[in-house]
PDB file of N, CA and C in Angstrom:
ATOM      1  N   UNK A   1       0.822  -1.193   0.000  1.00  0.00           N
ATOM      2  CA  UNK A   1       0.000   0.000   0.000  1.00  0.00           C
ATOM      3  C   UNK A   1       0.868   1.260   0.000  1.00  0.00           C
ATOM      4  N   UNK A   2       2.118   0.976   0.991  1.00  0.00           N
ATOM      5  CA  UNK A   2       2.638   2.200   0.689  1.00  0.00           C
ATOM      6  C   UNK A   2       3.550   2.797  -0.554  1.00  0.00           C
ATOM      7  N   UNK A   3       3.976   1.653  -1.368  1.00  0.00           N
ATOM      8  CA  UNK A   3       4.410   2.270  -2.768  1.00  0.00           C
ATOM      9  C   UNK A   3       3.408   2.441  -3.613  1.00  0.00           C
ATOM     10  N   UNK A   4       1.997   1.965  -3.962  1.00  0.00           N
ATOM     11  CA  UNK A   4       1.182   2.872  -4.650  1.00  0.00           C
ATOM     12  C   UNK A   4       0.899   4.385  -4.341  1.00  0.00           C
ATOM     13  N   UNK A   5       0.604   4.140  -2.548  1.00  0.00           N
ATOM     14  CA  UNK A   5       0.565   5.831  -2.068  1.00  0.00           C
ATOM     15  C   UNK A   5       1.902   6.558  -2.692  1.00  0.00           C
ATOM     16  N   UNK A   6       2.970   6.454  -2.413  1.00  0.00           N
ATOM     17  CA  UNK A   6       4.128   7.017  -2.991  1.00  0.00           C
ATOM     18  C   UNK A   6       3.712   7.574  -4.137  1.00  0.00           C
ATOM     19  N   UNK A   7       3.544   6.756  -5.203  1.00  0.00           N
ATOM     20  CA  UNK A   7       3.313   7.198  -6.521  1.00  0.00           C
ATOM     21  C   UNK A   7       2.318   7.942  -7.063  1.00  0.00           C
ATOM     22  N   UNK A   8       1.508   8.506  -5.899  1.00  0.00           N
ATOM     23  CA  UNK A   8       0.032   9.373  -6.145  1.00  0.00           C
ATOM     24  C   UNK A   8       1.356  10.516  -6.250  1.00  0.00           C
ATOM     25  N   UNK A   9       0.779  11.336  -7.646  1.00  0.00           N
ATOM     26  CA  UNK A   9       1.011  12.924  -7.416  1.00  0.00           C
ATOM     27  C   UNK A   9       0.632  13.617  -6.119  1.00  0.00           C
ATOM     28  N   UNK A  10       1.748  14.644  -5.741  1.00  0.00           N
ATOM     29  CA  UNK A  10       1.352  15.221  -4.268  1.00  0.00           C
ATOM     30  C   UNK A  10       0.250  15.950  -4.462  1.00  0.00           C
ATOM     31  N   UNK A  11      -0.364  16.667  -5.324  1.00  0.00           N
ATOM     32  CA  UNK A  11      -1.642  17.119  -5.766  1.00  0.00           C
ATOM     33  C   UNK A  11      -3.179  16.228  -4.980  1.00  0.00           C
ATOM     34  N   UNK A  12      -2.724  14.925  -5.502  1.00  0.00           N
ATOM     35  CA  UNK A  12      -3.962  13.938  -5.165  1.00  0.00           C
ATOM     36  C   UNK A  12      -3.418  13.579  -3.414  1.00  0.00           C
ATOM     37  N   UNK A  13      -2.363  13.589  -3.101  1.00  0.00           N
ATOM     38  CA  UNK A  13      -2.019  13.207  -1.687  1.00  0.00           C
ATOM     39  C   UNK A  13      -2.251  13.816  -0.820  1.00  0.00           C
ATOM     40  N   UNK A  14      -2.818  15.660  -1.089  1.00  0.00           N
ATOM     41  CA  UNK A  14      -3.456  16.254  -0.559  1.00  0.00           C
ATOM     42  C   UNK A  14      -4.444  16.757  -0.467  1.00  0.00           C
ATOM     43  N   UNK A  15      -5.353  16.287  -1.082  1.00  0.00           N
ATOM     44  CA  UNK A  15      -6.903  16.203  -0.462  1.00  0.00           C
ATOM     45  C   UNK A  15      -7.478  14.910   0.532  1.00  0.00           C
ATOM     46  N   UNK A  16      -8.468  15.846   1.140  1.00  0.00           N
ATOM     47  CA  UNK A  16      -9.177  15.283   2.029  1.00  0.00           C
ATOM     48  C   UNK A  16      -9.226  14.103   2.578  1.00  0.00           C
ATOM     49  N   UNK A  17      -9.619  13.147   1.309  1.00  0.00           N
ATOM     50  CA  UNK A  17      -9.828  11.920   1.649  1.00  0.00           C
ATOM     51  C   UNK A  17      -8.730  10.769   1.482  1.00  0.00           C
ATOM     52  N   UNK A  18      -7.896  11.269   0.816  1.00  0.00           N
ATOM     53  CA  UNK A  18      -6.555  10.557   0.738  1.00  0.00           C
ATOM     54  C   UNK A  18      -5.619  11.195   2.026  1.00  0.00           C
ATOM     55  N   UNK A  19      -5.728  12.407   2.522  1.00  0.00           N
ATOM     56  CA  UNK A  19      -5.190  12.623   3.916  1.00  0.00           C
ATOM     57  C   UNK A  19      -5.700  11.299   4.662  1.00  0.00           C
ATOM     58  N   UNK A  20      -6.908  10.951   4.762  1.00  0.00           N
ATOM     59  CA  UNK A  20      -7.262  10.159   5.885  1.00  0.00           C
ATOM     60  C   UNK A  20      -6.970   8.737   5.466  1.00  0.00           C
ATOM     61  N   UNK A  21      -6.833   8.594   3.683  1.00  0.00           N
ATOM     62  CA  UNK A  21      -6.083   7.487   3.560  1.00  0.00           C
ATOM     63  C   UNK A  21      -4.876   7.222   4.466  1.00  0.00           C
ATOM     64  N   UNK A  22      -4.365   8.278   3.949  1.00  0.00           N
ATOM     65  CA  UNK A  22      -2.427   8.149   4.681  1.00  0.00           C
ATOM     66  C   UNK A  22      -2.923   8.026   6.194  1.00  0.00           C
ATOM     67  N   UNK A  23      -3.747   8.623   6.839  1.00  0.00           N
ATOM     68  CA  UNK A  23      -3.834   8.127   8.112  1.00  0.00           C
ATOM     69  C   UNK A  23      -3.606   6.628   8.361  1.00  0.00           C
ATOM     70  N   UNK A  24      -4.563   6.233   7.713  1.00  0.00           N
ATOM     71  CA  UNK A  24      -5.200   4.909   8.224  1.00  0.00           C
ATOM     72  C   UNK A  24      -3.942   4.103   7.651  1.00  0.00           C
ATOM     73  N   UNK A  25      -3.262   4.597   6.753  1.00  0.00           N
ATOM     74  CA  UNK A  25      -2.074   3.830   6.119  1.00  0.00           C
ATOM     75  C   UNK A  25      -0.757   3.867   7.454  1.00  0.00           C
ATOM     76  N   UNK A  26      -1.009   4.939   8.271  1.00  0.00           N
ATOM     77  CA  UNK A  26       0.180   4.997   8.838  1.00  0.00           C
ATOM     78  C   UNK A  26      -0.228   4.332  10.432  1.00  0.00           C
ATOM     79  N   UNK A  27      -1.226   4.179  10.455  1.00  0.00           N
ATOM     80  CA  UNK A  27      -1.956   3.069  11.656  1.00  0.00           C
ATOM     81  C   UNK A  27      -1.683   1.568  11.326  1.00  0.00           C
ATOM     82  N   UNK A  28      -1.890   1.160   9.943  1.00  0.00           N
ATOM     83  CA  UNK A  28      -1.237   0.223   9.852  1.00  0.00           C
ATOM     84  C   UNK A  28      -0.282   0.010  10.162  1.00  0.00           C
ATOM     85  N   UNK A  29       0.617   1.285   9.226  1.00  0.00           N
ATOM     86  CA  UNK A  29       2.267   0.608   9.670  1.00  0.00           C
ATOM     87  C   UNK A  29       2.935   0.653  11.382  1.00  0.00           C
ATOM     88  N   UNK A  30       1.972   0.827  12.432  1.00  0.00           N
ATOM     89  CA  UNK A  30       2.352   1.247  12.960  1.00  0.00           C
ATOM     90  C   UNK A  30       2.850   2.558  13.606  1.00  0.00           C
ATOM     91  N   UNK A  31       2.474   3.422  13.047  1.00  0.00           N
ATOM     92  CA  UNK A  31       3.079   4.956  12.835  1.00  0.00           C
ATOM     93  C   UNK A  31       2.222   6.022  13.340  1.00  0.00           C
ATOM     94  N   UNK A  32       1.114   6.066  14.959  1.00  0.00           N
ATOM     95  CA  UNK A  32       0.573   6.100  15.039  1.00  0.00           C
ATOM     96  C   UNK A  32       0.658   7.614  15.663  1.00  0.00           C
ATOM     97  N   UNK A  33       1.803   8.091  15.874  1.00  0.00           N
ATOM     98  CA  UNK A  33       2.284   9.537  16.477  1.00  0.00           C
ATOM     99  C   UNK A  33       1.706  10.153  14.672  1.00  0.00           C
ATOM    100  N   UNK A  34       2.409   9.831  13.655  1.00  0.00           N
ATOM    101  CA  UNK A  34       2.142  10.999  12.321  1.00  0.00           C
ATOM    102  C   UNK A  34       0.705  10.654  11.545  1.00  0.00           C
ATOM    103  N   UNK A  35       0.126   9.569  12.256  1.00  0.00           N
ATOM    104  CA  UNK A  35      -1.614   9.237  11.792  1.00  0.00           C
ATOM    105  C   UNK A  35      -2.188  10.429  12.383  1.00  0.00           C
ATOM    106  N   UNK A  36      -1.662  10.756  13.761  1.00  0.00           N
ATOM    107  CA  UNK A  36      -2.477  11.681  14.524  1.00  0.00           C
ATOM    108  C   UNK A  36      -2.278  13.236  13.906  1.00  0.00           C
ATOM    109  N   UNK A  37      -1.428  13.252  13.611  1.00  0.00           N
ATOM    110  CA  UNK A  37      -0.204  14.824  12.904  1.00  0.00           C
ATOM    111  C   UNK A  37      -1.308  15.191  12.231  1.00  0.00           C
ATOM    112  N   UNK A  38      -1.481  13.718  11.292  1.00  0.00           N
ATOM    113  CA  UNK A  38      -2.201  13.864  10.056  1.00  0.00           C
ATOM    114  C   UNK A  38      -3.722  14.883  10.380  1.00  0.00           C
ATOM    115  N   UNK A  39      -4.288  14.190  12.109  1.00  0.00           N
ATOM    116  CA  UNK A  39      -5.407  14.734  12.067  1.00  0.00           C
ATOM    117  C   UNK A  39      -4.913  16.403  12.481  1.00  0.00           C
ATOM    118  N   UNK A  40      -4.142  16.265  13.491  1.00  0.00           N
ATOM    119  CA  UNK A  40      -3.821  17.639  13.978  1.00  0.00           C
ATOM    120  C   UNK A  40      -3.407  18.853  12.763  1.00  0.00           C
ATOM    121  N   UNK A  41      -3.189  18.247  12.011  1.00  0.00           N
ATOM    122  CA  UNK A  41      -2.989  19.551  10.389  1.00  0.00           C
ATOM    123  C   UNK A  41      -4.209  19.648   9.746  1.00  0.00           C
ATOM    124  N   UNK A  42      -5.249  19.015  10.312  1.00  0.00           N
ATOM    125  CA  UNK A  42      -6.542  19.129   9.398  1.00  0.00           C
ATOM    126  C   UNK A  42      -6.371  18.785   8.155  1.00  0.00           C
ATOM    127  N   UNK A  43      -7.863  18.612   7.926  1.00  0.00           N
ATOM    128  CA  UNK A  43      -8.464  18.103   6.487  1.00  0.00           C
ATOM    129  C   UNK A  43      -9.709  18.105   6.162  1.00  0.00           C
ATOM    130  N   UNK A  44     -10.407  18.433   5.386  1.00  0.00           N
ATOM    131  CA  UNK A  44     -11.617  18.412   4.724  1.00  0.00           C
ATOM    132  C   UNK A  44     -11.786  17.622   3.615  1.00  0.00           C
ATOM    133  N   UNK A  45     -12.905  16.458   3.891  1.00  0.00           N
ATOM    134  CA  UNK A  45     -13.477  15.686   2.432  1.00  0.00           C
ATOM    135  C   UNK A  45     -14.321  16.345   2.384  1.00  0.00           C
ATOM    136  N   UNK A  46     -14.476  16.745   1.005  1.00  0.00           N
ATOM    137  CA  UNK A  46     -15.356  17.428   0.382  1.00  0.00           C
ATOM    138  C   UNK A  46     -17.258  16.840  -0.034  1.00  0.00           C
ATOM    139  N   UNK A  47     -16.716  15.596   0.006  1.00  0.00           N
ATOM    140  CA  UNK A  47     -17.970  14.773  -0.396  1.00  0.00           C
ATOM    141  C   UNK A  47     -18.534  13.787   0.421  1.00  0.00           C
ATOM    142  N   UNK A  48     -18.227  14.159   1.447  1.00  0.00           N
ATOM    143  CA  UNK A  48     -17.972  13.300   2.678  1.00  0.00           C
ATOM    144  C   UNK A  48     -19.953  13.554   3.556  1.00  0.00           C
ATOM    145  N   UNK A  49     -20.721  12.054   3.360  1.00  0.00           N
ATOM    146  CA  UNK A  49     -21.870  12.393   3.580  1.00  0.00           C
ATOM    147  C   UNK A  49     -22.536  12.712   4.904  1.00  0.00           C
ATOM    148  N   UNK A  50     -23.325  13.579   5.449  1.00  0.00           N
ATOM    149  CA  UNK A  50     -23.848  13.983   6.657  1.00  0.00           C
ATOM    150  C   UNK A  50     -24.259  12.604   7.427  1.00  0.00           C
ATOM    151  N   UNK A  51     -23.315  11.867   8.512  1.00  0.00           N
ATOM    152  CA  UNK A  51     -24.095  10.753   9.347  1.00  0.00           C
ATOM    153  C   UNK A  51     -22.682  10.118   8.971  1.00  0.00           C
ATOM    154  N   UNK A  52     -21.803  10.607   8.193  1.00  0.00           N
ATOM    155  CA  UNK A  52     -20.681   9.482   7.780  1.00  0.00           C
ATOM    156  C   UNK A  52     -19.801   8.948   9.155  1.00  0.00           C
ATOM    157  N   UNK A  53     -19.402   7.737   9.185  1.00  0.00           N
ATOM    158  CA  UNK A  53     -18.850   7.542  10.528  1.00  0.00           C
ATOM    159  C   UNK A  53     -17.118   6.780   9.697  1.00  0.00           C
ATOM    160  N   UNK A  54     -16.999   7.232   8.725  1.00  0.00           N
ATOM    161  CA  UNK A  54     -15.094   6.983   8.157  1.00  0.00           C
ATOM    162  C   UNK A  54     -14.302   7.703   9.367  1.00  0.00           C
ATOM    163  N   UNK A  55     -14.299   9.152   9.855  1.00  0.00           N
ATOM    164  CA  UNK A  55     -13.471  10.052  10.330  1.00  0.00           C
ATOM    165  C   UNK A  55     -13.332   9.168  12.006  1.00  0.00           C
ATOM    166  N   UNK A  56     -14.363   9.164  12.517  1.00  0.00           N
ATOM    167  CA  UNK A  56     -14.855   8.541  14.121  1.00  0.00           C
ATOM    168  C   UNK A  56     -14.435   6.795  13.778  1.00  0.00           C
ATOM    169  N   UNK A  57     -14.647   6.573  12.791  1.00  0.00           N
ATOM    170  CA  UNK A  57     -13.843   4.662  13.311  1.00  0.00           C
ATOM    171  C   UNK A  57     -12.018   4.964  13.104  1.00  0.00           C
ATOM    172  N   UNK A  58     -11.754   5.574  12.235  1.00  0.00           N
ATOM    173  CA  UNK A  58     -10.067   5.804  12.256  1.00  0.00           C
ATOM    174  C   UNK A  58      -9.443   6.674  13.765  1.00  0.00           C
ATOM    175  N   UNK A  59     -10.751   7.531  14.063  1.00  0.00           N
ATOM    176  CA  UNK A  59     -10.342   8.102  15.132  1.00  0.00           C
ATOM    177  C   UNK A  59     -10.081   6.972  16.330  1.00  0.00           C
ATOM    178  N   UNK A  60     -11.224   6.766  16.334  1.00  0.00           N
ATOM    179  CA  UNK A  60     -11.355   5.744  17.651  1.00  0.00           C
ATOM    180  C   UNK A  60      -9.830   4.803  17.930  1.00  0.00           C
ATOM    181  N   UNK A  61      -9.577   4.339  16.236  1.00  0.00           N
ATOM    182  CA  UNK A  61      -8.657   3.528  16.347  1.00  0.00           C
ATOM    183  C   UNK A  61      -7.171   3.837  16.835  1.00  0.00           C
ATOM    184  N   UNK A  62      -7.393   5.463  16.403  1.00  0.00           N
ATOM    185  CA  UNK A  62      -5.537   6.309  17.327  1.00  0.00           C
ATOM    186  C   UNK A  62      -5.939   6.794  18.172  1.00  0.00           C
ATOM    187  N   UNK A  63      -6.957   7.005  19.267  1.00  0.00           N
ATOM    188  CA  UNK A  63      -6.862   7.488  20.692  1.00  0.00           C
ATOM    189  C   UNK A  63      -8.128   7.251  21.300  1.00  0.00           C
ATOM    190  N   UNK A  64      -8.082   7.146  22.254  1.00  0.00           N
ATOM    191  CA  UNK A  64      -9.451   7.067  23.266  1.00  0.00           C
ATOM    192  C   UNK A  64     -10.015   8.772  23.407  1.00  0.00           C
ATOM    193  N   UNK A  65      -8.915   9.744  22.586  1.00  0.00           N
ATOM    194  CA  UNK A  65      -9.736  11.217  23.443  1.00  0.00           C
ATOM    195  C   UNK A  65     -11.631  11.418  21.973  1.00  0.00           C
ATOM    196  N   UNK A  66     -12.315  12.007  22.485  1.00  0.00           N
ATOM    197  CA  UNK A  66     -13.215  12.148  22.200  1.00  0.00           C
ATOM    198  C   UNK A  66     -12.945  12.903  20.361  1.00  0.00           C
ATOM    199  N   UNK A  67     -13.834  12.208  19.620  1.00  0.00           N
ATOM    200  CA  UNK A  67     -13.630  13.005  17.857  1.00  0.00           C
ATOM    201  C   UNK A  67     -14.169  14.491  17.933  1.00  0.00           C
ATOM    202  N   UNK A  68     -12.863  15.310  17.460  1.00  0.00           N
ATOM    203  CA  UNK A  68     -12.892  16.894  17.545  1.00  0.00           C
ATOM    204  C   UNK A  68     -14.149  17.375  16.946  1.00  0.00           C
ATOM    205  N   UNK A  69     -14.492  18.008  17.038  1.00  0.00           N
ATOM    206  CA  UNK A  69     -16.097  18.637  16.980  1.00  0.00           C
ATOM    207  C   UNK A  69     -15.756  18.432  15.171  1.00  0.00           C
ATOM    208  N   UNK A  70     -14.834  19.165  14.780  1.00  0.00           N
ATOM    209  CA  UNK A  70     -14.383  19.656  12.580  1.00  0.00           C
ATOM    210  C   UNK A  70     -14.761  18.791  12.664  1.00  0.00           C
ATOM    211  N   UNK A  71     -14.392  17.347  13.287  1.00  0.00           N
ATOM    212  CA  UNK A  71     -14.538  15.775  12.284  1.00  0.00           C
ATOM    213  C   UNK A  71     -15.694  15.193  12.410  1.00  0.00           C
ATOM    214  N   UNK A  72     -16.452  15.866  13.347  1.00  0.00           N
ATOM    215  CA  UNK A  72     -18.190  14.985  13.974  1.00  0.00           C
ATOM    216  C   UNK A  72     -19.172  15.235  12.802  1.00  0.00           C
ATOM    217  N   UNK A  73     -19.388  14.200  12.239  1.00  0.00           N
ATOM    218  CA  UNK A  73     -20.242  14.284  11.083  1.00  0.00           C
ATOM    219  C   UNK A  73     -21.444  13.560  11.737  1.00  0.00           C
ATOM    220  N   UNK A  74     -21.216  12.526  12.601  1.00  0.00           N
ATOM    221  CA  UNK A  74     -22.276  11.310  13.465  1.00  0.00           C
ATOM    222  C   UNK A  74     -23.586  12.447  13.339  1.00  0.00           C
ATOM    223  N   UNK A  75     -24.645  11.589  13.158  1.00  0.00           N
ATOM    224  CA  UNK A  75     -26.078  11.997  13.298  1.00  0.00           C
ATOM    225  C   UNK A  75     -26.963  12.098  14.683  1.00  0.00           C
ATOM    226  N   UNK A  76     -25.786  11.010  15.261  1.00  0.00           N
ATOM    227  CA  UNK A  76     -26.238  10.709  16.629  1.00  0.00           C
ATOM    228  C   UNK A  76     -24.880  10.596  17.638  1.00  0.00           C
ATOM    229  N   UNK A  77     -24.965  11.145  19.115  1.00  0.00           N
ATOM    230  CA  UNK A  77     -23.778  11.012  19.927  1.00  0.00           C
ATOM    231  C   UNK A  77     -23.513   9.447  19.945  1.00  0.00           C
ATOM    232  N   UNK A  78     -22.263   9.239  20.350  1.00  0.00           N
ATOM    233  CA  UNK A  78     -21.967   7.893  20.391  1.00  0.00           C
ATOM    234  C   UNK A  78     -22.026   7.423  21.649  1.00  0.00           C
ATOM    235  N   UNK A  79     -22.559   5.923  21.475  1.00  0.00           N
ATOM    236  CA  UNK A  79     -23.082   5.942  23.001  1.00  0.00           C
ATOM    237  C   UNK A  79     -22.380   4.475  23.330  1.00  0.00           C
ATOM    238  N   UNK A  80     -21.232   4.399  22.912  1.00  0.00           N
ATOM    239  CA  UNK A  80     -20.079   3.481  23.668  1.00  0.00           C
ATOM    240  C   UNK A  80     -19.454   3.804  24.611  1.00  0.00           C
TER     241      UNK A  80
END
């Protein structure tokens, strides 16, 4: 996964939803300090649908602290 990512033009490596690719890419590898970077520099998907829960399961998966209000798309509080 990570030499196809490599080979994305940096153009496409910086939008939205390929940011949160590279997240989830760097949770894999282990790399879980620059998954978080990733969130702490922000990002916006553009097409990203009202109720979507992509941002809150990657979250969940790098920290127990609560998903930052920018990323709360949930329709409903989470009640885990």
């Amino acid at each position: 996964a990570r030499a196809v990512w490599e080979r994305l033009p940096s153009a496409v490596r910086q939008r939205g939803r390929f940011r949160l690719l590279e997240a989830e890419l760097l949770l894999a590898e282990g790399r879980r300090a620059e998954a978080r970077a990733v969130f702490d520099a922000g990002f916006e998907i553009a097409d990203l649908r009202e109720g979507s829960r992509e941002l809150d399961r990657v979250w969940a998966r790098l920290t127990d602290e609560p998903l930052p209000a920018r990323y709360d798309f949930r329709m409903r509080p989470d009640t885990a």
